[in-house]
C-alpha atoms as a PDB file:
ATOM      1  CA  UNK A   1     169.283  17.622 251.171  1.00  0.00           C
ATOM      2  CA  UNK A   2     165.717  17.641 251.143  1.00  0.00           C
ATOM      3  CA  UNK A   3     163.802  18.382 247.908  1.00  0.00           C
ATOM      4  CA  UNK A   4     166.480  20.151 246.250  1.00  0.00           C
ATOM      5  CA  UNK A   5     168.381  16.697 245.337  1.00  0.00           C
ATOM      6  CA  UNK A   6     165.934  16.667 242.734  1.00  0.00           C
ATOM      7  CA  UNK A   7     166.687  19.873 241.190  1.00  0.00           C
ATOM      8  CA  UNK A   8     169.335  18.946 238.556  1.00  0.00           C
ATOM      9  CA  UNK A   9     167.109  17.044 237.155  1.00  0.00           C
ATOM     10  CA  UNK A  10     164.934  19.464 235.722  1.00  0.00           C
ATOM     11  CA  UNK A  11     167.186  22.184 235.486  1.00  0.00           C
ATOM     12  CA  UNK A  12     168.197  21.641 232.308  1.00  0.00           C
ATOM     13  CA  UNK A  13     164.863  22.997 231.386  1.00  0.00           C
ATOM     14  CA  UNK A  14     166.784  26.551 231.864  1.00  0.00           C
ATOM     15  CA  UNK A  15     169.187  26.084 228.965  1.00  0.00           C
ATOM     16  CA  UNK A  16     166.037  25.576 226.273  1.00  0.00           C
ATOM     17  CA  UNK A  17     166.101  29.184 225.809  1.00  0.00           C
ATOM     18  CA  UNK A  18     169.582  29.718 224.895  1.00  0.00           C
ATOM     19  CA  UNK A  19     169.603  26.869 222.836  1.00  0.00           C
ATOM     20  CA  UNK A  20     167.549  28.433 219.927  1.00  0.00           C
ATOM     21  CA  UNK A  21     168.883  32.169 220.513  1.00  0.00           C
ATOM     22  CA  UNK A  22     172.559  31.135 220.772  1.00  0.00           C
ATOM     23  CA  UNK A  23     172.144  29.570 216.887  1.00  0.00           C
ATOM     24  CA  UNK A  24     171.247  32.690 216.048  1.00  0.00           C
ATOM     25  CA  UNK A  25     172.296  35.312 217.648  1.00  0.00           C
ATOM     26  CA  UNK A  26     176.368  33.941 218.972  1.00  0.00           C
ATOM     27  CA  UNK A  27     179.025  33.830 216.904  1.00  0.00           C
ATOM     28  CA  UNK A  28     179.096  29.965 215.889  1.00  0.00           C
ATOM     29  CA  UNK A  29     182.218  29.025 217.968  1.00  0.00           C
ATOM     30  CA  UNK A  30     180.952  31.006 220.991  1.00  0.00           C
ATOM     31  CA  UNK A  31     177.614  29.072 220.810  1.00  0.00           C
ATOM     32  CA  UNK A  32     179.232  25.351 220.527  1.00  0.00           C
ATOM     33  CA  UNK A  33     181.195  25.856 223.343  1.00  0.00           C
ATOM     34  CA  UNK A  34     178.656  27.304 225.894  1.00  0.00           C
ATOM     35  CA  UNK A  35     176.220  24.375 224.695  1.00  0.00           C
ATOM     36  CA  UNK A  36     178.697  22.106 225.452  1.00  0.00           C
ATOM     37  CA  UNK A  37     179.990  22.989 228.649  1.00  0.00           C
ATOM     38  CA  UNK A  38     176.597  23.797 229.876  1.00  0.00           C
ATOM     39  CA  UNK A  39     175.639  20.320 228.650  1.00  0.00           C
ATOM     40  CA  UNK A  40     178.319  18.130 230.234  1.00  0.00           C
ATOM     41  CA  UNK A  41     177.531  20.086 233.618  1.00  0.00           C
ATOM     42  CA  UNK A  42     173.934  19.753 233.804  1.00  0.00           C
ATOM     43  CA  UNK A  43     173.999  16.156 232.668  1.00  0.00           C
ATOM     44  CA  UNK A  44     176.978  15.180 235.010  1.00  0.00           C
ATOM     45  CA  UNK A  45     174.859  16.502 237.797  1.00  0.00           C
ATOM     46  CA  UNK A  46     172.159  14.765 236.860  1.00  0.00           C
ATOM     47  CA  UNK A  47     173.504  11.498 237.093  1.00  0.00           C
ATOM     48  CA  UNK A  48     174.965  12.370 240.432  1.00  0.00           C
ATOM     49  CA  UNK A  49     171.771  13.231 241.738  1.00  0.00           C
ATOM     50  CA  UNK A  50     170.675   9.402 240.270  1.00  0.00           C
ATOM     51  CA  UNK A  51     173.274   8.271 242.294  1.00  0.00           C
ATOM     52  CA  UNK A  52     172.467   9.489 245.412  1.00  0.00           C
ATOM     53  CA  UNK A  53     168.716   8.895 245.098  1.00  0.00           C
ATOM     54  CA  UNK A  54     170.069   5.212 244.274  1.00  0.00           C
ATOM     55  CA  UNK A  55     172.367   5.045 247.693  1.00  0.00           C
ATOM     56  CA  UNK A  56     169.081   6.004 249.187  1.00  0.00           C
ATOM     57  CA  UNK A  57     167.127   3.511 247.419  1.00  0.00           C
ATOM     58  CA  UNK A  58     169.489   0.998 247.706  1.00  0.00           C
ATOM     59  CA  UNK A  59     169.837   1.079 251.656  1.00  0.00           C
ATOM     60  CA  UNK A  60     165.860   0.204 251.512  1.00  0.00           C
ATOM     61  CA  UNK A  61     166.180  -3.011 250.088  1.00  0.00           C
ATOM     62  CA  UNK A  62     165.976  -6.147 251.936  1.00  0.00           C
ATOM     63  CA  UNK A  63     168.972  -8.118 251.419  1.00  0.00           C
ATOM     64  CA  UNK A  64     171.419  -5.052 250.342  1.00  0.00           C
ATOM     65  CA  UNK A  65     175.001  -5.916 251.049  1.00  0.00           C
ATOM     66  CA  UNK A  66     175.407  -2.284 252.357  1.00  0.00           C
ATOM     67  CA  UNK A  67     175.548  -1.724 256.334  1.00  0.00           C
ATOM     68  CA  UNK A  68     172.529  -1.710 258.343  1.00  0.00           C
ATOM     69  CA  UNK A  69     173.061   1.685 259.325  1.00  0.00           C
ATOM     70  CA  UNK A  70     172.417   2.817 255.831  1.00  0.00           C
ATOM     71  CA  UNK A  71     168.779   2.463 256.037  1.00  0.00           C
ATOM     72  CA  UNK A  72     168.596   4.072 259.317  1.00  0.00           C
ATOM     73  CA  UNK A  73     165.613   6.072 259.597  1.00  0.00           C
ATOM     74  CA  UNK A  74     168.355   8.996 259.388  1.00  0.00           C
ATOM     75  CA  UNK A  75     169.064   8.170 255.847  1.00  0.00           C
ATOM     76  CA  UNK A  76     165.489   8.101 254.669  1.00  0.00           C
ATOM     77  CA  UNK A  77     164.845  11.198 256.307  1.00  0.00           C
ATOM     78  CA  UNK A  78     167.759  13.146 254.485  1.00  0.00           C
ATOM     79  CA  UNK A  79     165.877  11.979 250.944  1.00  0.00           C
ATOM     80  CA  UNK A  80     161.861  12.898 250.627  1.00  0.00           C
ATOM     81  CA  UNK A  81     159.568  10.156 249.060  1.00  0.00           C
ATOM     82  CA  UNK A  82     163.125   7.682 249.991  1.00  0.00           C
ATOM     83  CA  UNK A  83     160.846   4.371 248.744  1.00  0.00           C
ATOM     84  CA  UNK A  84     159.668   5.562 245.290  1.00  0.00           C
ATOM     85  CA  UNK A  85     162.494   7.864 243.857  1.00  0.00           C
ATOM     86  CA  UNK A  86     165.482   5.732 245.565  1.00  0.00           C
ATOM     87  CA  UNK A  87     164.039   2.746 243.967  1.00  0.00           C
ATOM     88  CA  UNK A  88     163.200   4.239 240.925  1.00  0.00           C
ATOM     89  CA  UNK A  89     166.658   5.993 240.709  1.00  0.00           C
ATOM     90  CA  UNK A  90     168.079   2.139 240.454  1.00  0.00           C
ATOM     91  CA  UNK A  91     166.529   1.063 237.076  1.00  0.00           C
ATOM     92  CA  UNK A  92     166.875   5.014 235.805  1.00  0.00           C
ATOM     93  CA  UNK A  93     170.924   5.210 236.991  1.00  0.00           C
ATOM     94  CA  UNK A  94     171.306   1.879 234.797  1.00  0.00           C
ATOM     95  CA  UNK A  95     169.590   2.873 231.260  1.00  0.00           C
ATOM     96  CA  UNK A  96     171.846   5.943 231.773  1.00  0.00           C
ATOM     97  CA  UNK A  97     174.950   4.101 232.168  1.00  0.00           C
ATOM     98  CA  UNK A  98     173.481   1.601 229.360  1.00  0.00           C
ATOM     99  CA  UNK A  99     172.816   3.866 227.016  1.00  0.00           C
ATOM    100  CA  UNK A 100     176.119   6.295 227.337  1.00  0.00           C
ATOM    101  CA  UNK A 101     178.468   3.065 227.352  1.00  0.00           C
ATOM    102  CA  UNK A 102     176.444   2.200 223.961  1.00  0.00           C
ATOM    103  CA  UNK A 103     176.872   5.292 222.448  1.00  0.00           C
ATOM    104  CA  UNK A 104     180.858   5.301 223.386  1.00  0.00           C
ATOM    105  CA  UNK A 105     181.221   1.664 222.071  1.00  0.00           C
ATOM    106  CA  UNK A 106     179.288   2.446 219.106  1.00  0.00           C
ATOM    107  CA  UNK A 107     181.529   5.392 218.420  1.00  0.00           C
ATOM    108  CA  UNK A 108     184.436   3.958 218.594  1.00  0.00           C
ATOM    109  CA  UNK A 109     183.838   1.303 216.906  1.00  0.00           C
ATOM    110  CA  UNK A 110     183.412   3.210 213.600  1.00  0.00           C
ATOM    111  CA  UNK A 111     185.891   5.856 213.892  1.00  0.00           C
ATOM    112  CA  UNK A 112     188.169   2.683 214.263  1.00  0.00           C
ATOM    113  CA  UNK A 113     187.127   0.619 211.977  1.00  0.00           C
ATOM    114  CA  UNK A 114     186.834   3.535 208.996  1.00  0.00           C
ATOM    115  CA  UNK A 115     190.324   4.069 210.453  1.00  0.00           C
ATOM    116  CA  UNK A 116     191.274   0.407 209.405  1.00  0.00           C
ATOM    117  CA  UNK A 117     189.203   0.779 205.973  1.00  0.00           C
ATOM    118  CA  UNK A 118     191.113   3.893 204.985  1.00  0.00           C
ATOM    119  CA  UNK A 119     194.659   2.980 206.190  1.00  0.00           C
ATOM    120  CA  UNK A 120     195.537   1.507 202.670  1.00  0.00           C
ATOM    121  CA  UNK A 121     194.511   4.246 200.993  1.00  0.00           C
ATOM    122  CA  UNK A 122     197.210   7.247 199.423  1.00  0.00           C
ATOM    123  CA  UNK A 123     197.308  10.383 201.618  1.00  0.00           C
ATOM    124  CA  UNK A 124     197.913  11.346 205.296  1.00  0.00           C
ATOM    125  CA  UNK A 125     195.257  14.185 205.206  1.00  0.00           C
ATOM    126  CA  UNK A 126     192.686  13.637 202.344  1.00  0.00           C
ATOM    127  CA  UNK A 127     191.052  10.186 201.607  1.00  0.00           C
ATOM    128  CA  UNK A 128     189.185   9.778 197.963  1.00  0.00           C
ATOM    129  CA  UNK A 129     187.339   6.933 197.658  1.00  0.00           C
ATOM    130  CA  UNK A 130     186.439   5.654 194.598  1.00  0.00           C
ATOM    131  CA  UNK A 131     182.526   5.180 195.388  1.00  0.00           C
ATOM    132  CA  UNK A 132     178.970   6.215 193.257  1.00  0.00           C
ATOM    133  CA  UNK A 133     177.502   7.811 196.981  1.00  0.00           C
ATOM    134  CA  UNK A 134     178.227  11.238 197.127  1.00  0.00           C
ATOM    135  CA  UNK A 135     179.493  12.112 200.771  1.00  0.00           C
ATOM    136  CA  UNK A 136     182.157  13.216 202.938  1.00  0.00           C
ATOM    137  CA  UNK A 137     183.276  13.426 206.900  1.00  0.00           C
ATOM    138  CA  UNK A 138     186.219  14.116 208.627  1.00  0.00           C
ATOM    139  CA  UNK A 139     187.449  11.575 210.157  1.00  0.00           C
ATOM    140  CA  UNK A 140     189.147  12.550 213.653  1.00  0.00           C
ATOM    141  CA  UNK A 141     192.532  11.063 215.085  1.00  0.00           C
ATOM    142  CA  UNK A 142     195.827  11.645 215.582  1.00  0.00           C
ATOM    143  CA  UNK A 143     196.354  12.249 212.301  1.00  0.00           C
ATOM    144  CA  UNK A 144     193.067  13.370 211.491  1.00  0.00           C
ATOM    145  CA  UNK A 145     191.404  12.724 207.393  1.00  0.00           C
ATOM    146  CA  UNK A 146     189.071  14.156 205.820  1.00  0.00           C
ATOM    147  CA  UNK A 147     187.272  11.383 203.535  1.00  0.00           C
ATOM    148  CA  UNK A 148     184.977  12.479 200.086  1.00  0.00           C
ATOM    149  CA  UNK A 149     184.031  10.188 197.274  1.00  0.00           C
ATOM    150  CA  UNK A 150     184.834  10.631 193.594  1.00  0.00           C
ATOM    151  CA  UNK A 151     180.783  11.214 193.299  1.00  0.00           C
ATOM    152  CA  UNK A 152     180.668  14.030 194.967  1.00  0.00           C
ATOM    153  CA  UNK A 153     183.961  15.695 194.213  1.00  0.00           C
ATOM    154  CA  UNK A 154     182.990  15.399 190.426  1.00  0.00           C
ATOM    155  CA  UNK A 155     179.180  17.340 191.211  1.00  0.00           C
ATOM    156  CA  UNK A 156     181.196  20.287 192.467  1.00  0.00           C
ATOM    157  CA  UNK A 157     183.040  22.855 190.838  1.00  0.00           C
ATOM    158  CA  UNK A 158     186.835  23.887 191.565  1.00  0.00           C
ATOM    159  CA  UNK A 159     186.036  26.515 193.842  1.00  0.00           C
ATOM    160  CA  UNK A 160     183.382  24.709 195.651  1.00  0.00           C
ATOM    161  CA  UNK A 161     185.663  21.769 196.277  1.00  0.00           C
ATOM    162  CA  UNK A 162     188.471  23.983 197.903  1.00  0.00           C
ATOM    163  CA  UNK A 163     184.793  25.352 200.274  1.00  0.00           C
ATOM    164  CA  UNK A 164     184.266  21.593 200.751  1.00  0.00           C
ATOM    165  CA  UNK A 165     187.985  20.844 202.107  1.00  0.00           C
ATOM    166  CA  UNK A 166     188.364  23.925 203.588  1.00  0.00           C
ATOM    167  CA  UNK A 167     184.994  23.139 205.716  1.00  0.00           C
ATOM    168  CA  UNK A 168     186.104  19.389 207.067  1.00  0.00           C
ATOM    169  CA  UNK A 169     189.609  21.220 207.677  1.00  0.00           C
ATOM    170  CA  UNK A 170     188.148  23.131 210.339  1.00  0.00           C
ATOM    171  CA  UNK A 171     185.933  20.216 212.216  1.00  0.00           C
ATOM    172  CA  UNK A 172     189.377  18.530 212.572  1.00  0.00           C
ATOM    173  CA  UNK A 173     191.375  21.981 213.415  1.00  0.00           C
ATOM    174  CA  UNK A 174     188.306  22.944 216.140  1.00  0.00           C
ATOM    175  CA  UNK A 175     188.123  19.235 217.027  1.00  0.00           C
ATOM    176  CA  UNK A 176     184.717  19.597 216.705  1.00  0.00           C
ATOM    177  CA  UNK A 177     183.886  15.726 217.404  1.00  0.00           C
ATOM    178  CA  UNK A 178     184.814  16.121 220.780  1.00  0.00           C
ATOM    179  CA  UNK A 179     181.528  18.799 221.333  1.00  0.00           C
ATOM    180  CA  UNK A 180     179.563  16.893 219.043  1.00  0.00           C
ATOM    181  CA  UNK A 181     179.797  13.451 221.342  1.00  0.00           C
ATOM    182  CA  UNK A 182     179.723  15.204 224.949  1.00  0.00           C
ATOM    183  CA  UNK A 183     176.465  17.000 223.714  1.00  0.00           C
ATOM    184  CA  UNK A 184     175.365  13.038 222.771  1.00  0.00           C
ATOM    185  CA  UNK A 185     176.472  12.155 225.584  1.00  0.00           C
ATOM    186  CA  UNK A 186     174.850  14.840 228.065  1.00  0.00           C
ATOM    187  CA  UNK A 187     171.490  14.081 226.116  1.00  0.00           C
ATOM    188  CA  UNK A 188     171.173  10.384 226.673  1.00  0.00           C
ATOM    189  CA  UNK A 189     171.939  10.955 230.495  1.00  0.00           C
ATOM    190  CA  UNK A 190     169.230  13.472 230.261  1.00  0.00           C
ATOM    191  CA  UNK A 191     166.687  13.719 227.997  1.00  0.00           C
ATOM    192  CA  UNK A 192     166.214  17.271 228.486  1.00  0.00           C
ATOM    193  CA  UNK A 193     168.711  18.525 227.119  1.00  0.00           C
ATOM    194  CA  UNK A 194     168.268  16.698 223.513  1.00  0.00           C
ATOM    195  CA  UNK A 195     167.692  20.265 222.034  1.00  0.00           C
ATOM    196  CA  UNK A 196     171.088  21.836 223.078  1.00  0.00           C
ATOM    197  CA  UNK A 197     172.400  18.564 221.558  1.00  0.00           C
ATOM    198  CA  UNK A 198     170.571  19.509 218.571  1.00  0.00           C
ATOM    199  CA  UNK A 199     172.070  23.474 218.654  1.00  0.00           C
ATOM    200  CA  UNK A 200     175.336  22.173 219.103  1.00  0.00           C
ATOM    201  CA  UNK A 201     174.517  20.091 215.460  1.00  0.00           C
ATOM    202  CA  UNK A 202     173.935  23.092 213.567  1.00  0.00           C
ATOM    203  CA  UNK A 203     176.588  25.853 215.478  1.00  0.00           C
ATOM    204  CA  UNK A 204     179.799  23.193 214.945  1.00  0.00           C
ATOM    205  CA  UNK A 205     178.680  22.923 211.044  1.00  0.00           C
ATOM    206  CA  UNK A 206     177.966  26.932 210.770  1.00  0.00           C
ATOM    207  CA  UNK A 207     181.565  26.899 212.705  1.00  0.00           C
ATOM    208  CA  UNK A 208     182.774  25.219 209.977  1.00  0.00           C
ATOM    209  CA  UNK A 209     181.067  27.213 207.355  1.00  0.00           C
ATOM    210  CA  UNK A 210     182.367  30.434 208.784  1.00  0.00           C
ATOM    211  CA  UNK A 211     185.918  29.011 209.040  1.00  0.00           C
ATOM    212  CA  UNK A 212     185.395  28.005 205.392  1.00  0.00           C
ATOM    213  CA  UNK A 213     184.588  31.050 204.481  1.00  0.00           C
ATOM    214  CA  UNK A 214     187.139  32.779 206.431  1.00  0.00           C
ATOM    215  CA  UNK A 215     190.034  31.018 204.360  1.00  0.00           C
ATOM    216  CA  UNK A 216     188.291  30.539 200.849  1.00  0.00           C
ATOM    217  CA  UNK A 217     187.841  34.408 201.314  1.00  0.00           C
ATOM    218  CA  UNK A 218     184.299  33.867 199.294  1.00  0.00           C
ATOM    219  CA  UNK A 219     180.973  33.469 201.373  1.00  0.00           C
ATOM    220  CA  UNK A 220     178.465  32.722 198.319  1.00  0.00           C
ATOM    221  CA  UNK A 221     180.763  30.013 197.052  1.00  0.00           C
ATOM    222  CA  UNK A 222     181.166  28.291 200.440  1.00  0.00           C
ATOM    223  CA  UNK A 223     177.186  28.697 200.598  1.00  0.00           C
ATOM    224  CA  UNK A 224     176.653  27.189 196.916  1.00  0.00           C
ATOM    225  CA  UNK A 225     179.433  24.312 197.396  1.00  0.00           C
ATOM    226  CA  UNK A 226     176.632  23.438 201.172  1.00  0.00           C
ATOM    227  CA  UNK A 227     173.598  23.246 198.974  1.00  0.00           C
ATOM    228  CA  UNK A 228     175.179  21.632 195.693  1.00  0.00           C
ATOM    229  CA  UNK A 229     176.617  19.190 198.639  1.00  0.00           C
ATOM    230  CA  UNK A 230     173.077  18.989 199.725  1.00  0.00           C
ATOM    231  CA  UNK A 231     171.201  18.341 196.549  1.00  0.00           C
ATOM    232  CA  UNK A 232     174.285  15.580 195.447  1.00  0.00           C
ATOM    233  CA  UNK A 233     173.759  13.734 198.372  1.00  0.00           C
ATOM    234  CA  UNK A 234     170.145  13.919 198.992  1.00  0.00           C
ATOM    235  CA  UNK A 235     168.957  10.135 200.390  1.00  0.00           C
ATOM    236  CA  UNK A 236     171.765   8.954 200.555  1.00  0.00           C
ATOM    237  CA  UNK A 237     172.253   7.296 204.335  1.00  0.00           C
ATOM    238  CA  UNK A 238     175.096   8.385 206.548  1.00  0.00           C
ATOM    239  CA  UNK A 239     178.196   6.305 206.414  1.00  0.00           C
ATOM    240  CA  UNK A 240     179.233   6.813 210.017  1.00  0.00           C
ATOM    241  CA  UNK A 241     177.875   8.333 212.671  1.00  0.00           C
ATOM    242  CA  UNK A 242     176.180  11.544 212.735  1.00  0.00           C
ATOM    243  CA  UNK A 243     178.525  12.940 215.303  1.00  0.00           C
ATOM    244  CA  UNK A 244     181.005  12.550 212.569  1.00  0.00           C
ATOM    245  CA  UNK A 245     178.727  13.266 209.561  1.00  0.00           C
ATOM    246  CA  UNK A 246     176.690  15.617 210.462  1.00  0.00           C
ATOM    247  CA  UNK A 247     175.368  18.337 208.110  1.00  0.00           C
ATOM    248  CA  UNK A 248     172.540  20.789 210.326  1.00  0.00           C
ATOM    249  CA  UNK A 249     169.345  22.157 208.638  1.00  0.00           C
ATOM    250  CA  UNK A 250     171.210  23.349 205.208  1.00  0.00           C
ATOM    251  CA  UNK A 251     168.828  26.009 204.318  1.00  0.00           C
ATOM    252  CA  UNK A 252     169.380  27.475 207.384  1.00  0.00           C
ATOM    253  CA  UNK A 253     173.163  27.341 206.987  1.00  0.00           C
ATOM    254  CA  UNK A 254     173.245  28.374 203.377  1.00  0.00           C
ATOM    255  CA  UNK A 255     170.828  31.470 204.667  1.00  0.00           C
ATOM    256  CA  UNK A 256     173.511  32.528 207.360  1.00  0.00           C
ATOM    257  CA  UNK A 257     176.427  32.554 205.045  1.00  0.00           C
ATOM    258  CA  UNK A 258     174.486  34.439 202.565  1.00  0.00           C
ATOM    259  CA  UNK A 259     174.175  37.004 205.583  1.00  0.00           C
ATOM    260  CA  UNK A 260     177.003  39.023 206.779  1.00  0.00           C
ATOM    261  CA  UNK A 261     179.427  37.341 209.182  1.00  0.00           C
ATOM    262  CA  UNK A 262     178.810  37.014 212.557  1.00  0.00           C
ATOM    263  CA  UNK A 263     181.031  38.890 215.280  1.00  0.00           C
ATOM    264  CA  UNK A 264     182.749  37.000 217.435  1.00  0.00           C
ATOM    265  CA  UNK A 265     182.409  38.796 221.040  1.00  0.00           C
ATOM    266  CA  UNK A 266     183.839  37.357 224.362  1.00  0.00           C
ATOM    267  CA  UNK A 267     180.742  37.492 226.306  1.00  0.00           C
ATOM    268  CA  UNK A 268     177.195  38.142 225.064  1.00  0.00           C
ATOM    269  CA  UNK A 269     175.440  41.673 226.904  1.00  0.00           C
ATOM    270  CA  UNK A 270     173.251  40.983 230.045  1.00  0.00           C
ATOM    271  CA  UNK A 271     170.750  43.325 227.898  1.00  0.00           C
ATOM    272  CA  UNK A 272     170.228  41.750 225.012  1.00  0.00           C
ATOM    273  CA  UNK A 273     167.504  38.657 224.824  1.00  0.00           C
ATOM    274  CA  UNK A 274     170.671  35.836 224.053  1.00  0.00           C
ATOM    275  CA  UNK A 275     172.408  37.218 227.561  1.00  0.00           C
ATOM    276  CA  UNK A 276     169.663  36.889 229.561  1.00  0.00           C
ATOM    277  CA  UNK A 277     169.198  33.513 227.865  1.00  0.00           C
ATOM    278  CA  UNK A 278     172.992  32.864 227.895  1.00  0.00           C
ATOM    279  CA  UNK A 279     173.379  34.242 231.686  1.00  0.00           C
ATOM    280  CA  UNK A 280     170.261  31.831 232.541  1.00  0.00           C
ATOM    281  CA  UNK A 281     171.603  29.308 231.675  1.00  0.00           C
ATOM    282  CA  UNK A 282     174.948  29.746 233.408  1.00  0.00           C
ATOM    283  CA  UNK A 283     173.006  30.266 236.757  1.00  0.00           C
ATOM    284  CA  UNK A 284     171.006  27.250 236.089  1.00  0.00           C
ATOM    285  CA  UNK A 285     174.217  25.374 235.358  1.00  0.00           C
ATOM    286  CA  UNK A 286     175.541  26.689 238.818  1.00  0.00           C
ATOM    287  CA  UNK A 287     172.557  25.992 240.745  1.00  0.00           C
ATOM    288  CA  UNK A 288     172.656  22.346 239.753  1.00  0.00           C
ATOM    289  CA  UNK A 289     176.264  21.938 239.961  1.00  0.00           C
ATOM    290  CA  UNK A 290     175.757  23.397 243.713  1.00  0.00           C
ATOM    291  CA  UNK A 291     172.638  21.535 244.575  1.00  0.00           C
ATOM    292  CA  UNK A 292     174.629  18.752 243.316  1.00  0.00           C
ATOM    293  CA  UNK A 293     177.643  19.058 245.718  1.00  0.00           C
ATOM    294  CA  UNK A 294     175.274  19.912 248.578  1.00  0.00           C
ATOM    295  CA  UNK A 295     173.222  16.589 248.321  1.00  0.00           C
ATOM    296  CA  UNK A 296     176.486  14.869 247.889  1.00  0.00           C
ATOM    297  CA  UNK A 297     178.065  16.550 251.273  1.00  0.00           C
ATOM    298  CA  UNK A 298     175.306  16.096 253.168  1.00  0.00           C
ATOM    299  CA  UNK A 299     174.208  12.402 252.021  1.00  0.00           C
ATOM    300  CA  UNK A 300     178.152  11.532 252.793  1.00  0.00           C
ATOM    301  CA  UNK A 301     178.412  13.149 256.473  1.00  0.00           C
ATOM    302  CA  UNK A 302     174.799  11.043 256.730  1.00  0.00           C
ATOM    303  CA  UNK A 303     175.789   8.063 255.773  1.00  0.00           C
ATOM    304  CA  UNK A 304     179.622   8.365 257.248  1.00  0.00           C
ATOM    305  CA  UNK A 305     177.590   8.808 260.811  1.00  0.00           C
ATOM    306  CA  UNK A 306     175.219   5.842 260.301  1.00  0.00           C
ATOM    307  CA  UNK A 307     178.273   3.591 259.207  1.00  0.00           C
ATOM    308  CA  UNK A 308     179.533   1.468 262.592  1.00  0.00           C
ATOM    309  CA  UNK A 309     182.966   1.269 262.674  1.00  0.00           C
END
């Protein structure tokens, strides 16, 4: 394995650059879903490579219910600086697993409890609640709702309303919840890649904008229903959580729609500054997931040998 068990830990430094040129220069949908995927693979090899420096760190520890041929000197060999990053890899491997468990119980806890709140209310796709605080969400499910108070339905005009439902239509059509909490999740097992979590913010709510914009057929109106949305609910604190709630930089997103629409394209040019970014980022993604599987191979066949039978 040598040194290169640590490199999925700082790979993720690779995706930075895509992260800012894929909000601008990908078509919205494009962007969420590489930041995503490349996301979930960094961080899941990232935590494998905790895990293995923790096997490591584990065999060194006096009283370890493990086999004795664990800490063979063959085992500390396969892992360089074995006593401070297999130790440290212990305490590190358990905030992880702390901190994503959180972040799953937290989240379902309030999608199922708004779930509860709103099941006595009229309609199977639209909930109105009669409340002063302007806001709105879609709430994903089986049945998926999209949830706005009378306050902030009665700040926007007719047209801006249809923008409005039109817009939380397509986070529950894209199930766009599902990016938003894997790009949580990848960022609490690695802090490094907080700022794809943030792109992948703003490109599922500019995915929403331009799917909003698609069907209201009216670009300026889906861009003055974001800011009058804005300006209503200024202050006001999020009723869920922001995977679910989410709104992006506005001025940014009202700026974009104001622009012409983005083309969608399959694959971004190897020429152009977001494919080198974009392509970087892939082959950082594959070195990790590689370096990954090759510290796992090679830590197994150790450890299988230094187990008596």
């Amino acid at each position: 394995m040598g040194v290169f068990v640590f490199l999925p830990l700082v790979l993720p430094l690779s995706a930075w650059p895509v992260a800012r040129l894929a909000e601008t220069r990908l078509h919205p949908r494009t962007a969420t879903r590489l930041l995503t995927a490349v996301a979930v693979v960094m961080a899941v090899c990232s935590t494998l490579c905790l895990a293995l420096l923790m096997v490591v760190g584990t065999a060194q520890l006096p009283g370890n219910p493990l086999p004795d041929g664990w800490s063979d000197s063959r085992v500390r060999a396969a892992v360089p600086y074995d006593e401070v990053a297999g130790r440290a890899a212990i305490p590190a491997l358990a905030l992880v697993a702390a901190v994503c468990v959180r972040t799953l119980w937290r989240h379902r806890r309030v999608t199922r409890g708004a779930r509860r709140a709103l099941a006595a209310l009229p309609g199977r796709t639209v909930a109105v609640l009669p409340d002063a605080t302007p806001y709105a969400y879609a709430l994903p499910g089986r049945r998926g709702r999209i949830v706005v108070t009378t306050a902030l339905l009665a700040g926007l005009a007719p047209a801006e309303r249809r923008s409005l439902f039109a817009h939380e239509r397509a986070h529950l059509a894209g199930r766009h919840q599902r990016h938003l909490l894997a790009a949580h999740l990848a960022a609490r097992a690695n802090p490094f890649l907080r700022p794809l979590r943030t792109a992948v913010l703003y490109t599922a709510e500019r995915w929403a904008d331009e799917e909003a914009a698609r069907a209201v057929g009216d670009r300026r109106t889906v861009a003055r229903a974001i800011g009058r949305a804005a300006l209503l609910s200024a202050g006001t604190p999020l009723p869920t959580l922001p995977a679910l709630a989410a709104t992006g930089p506005v001025p940014r997103r009202v700026a974009a729609l104001l622009a012409p629409a983005p083309v969608a394209r399959s694959r971004p040019s190897a020429f152009t500054p977001v494919g080198l970014a974009a392509w970087g980022a892939a082959a950082g993604a594959l070195a990790s997931a590689m370096s990954s599987a090759n510290s796992a191979v090679a830590l197994f066949r150790i450890l299988h040998a230094a187990t008596p039978l």
